[in-house]
C-alpha atoms as a PDB file:
ATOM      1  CA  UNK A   1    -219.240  34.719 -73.540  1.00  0.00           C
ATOM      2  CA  UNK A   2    -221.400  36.927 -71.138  1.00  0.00           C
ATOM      3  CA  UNK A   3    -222.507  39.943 -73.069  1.00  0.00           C
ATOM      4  CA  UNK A   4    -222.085  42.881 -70.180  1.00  0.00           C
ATOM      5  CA  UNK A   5    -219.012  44.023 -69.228  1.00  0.00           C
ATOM      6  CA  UNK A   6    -217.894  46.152 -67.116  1.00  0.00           C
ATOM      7  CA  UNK A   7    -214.818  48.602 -67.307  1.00  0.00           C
ATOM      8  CA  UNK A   8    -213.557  51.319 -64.736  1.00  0.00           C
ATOM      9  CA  UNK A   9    -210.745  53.796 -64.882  1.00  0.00           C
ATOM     10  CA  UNK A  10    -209.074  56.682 -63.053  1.00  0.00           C
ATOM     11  CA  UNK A  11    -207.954  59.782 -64.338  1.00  0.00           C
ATOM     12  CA  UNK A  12    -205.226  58.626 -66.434  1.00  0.00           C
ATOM     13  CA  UNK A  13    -207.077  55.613 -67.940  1.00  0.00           C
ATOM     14  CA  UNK A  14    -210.022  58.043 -68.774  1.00  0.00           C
ATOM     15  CA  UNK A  15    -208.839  58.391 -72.441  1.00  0.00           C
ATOM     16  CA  UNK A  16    -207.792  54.732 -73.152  1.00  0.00           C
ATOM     17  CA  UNK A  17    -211.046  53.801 -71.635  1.00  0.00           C
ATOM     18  CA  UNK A  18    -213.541  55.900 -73.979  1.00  0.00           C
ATOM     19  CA  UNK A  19    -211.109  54.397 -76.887  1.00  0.00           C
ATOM     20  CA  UNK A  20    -211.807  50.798 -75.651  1.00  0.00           C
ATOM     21  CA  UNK A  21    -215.703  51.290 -75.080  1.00  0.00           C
ATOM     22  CA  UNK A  22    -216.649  51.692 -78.984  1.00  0.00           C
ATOM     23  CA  UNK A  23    -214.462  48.337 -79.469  1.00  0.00           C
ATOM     24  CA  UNK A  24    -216.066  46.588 -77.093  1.00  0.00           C
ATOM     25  CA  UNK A  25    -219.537  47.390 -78.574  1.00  0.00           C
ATOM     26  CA  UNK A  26    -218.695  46.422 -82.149  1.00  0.00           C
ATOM     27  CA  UNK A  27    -217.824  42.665 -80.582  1.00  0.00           C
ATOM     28  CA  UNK A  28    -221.460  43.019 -79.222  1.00  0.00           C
ATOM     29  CA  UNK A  29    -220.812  43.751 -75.421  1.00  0.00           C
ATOM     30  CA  UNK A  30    -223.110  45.705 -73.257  1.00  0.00           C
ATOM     31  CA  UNK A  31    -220.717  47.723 -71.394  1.00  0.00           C
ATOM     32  CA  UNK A  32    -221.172  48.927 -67.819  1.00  0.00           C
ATOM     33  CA  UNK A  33    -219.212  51.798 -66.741  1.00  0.00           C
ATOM     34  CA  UNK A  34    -218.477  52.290 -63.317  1.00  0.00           C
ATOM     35  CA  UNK A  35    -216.178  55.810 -64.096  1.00  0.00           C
ATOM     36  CA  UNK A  36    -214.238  58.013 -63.608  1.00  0.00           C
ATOM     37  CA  UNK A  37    -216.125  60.406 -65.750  1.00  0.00           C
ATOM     38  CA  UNK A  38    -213.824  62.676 -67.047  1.00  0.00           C
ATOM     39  CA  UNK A  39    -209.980  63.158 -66.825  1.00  0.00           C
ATOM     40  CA  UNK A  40    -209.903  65.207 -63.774  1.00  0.00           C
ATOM     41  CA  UNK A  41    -207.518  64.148 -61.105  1.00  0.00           C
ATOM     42  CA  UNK A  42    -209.108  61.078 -59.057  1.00  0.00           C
ATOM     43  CA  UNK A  43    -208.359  58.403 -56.675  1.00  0.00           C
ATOM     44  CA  UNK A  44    -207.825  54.446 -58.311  1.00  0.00           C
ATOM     45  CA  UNK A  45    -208.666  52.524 -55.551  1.00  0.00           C
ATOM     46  CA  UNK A  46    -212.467  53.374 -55.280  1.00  0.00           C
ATOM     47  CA  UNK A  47    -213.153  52.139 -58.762  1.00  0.00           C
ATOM     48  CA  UNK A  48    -211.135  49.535 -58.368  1.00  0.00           C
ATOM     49  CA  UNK A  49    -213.024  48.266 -55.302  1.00  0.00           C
ATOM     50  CA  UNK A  50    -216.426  48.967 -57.102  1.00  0.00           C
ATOM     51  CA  UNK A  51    -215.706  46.647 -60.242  1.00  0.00           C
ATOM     52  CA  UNK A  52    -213.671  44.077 -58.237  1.00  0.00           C
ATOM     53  CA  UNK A  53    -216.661  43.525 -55.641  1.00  0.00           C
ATOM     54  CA  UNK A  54    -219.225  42.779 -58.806  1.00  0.00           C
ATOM     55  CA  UNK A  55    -217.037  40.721 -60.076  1.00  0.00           C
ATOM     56  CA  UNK A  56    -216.623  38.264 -56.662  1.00  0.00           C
ATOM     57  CA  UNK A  57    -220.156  38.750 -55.871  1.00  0.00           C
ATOM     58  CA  UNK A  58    -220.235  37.194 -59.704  1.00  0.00           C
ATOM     59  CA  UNK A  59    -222.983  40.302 -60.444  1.00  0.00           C
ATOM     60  CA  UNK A  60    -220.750  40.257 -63.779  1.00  0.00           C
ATOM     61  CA  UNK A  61    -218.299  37.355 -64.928  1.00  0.00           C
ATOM     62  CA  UNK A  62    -215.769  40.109 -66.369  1.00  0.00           C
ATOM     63  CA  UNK A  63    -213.880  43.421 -66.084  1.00  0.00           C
ATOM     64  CA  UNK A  64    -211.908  46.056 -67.404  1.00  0.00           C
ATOM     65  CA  UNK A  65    -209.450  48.499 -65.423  1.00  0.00           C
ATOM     66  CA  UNK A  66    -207.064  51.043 -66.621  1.00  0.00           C
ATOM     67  CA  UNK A  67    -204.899  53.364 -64.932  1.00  0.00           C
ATOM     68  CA  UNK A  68    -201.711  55.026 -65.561  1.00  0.00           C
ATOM     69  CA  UNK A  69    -199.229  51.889 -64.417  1.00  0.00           C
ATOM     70  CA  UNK A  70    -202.107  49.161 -64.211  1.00  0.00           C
ATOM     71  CA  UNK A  71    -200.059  48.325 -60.968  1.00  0.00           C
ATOM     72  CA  UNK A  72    -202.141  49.902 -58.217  1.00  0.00           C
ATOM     73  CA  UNK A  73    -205.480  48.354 -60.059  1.00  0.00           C
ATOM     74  CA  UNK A  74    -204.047  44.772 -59.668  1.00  0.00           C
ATOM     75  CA  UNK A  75    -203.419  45.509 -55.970  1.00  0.00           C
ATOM     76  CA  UNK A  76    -206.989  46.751 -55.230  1.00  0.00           C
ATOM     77  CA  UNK A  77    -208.929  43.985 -57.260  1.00  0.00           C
ATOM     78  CA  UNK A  78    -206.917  41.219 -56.216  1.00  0.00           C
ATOM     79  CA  UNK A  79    -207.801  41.450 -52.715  1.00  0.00           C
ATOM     80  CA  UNK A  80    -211.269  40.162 -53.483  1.00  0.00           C
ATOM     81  CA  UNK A  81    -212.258  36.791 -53.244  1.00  0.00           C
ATOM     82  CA  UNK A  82    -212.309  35.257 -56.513  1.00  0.00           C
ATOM     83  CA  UNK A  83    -211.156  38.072 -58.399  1.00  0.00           C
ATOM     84  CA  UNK A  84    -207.733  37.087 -60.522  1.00  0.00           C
ATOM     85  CA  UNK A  85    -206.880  40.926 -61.857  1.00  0.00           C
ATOM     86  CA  UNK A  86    -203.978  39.934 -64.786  1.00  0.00           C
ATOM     87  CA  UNK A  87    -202.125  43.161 -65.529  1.00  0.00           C
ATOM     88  CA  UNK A  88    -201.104  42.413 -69.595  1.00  0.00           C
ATOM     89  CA  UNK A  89    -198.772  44.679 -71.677  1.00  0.00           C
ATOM     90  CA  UNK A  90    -199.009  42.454 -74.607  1.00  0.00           C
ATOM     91  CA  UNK A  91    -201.088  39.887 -76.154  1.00  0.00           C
ATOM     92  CA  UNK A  92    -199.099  37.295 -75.571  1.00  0.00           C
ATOM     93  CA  UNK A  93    -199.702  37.152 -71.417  1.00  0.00           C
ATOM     94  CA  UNK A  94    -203.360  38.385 -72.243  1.00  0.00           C
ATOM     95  CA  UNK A  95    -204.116  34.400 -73.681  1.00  0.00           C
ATOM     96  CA  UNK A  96    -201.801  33.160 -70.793  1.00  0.00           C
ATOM     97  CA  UNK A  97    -203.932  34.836 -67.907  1.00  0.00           C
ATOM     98  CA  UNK A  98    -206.968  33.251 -69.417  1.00  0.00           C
ATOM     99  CA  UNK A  99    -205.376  29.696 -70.541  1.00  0.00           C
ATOM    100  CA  UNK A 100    -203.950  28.944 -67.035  1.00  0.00           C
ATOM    101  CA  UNK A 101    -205.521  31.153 -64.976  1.00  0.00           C
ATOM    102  CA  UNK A 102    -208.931  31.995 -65.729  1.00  0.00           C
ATOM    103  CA  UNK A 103    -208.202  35.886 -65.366  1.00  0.00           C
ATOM    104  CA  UNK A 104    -211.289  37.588 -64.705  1.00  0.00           C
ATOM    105  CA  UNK A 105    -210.589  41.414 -64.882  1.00  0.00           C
ATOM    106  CA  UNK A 106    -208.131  42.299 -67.323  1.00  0.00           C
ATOM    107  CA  UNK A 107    -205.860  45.627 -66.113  1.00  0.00           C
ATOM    108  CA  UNK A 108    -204.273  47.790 -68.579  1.00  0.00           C
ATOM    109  CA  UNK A 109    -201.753  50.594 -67.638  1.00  0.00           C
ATOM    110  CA  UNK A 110    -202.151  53.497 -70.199  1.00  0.00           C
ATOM    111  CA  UNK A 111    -198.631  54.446 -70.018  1.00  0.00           C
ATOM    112  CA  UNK A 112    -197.395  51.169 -71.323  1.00  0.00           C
ATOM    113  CA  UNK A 113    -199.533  50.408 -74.199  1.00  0.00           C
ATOM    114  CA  UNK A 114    -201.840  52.135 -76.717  1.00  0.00           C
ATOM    115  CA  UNK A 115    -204.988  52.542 -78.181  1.00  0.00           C
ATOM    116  CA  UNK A 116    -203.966  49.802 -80.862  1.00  0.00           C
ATOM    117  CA  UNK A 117    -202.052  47.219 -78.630  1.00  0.00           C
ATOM    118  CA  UNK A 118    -204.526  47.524 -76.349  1.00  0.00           C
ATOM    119  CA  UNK A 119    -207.694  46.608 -78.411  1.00  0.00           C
ATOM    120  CA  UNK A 120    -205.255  43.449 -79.464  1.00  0.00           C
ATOM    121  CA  UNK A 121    -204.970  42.583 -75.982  1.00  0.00           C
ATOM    122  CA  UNK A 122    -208.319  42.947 -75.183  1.00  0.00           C
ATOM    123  CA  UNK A 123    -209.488  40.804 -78.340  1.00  0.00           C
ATOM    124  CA  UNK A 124    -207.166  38.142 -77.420  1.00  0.00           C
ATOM    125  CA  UNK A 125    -207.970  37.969 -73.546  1.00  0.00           C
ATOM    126  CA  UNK A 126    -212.057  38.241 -74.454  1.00  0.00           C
ATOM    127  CA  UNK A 127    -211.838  35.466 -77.211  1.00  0.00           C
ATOM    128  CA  UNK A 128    -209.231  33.178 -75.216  1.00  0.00           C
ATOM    129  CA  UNK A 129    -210.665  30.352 -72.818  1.00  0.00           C
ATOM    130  CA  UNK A 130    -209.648  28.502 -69.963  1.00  0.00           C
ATOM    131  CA  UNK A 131    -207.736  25.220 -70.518  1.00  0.00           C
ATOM    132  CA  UNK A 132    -208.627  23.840 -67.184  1.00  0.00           C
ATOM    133  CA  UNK A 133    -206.729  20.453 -66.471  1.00  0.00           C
ATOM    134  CA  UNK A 134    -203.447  20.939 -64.244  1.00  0.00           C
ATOM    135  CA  UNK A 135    -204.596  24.696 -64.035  1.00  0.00           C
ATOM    136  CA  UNK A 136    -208.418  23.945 -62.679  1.00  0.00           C
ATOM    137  CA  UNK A 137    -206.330  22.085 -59.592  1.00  0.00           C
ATOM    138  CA  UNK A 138    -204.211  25.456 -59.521  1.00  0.00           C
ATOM    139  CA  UNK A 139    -207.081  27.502 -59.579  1.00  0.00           C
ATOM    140  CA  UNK A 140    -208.162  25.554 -56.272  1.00  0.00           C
ATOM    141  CA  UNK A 141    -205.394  25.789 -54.321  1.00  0.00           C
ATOM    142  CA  UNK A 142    -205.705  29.605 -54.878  1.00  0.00           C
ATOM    143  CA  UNK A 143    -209.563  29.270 -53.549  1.00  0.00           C
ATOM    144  CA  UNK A 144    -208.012  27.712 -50.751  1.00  0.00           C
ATOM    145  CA  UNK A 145    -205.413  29.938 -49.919  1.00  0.00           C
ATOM    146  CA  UNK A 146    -208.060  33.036 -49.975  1.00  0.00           C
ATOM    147  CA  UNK A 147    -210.424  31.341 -47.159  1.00  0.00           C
ATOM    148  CA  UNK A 148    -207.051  30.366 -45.315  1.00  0.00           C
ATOM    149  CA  UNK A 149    -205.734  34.115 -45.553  1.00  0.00           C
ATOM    150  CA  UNK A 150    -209.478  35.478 -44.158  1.00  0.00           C
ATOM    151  CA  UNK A 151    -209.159  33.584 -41.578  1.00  0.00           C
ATOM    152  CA  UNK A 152    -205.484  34.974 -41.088  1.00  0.00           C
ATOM    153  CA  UNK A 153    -205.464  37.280 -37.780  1.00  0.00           C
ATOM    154  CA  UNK A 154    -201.993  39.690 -37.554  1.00  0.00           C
END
């Protein structure tokens, strides 16, 4: 496992995210945050965008984002090539999105789980692997689909 990782947050993730740093830290992580800085009222997208580009410019083979629903985070990061943003409420579809999909930036909504669950989602999505197999082809056809949709004119 890489050891930087970077996390990002808006306002309403702020909390949840200075929770999650320590914990990240104790599993040995460098951890590279990218903000908000405080809990004042902020726009999602522009963090979003900042950790999503690092991660499909592969600066940085992982990320963390957490906002209020997780929802508007997927949105943002997923439109980045190579960038599979898994929004996970429980542990359980945190070992999925790395097993079959090779999640790369795991997205948290801070209304849905806590301090607790989320640490057990994030230990189970950082110490999970990718099966490959029938999910590497998968994988693929998802590459493919991104250069087919860039090429996409309205």
């Amino acid at each position: 496992m890489n050891k930087s990782i970077l996390i990002a947050s808006d306002h309403a993730g702020f909390a949840l995210k200075g929770k999650l740093k320590p914990f990240l830290k104790k599993k040995g992580l460098k951890v590279v945050d990218l903000g908000t800085e405080s809990s004042g009222r902020c726009d999602y997208p522009a963090y979003a965008a900042a950790l999503a580009e690092k991660i499909a410019r592969k600066s940085y083979g992982r990320g963390i984002l957490i906002c209020k629903s997780g929802v508007g985070n997927s949105i943002v990061a997923n439109r980045f090539p190579g960038v599979r943003a898994a929004l996970c409420h429980n542990v359980r579809a945190a070992r999925l999105s790395r097993q079959h999909n090779d999640s790369n930036v795991l997205v948290l909504g801070s209304a849905f789980v806590s301090a607790k669950t989320a640490q057990r989602i994030l230990g189970a999505w950082l110490n999970t692997s990718f099966l490959g197999g029938r999910h590497k082809r998968r994988l693929g056809q998802i590459t493919k689909i991104e250069r087919d949709v860039r090429r996409w004119k309205p």
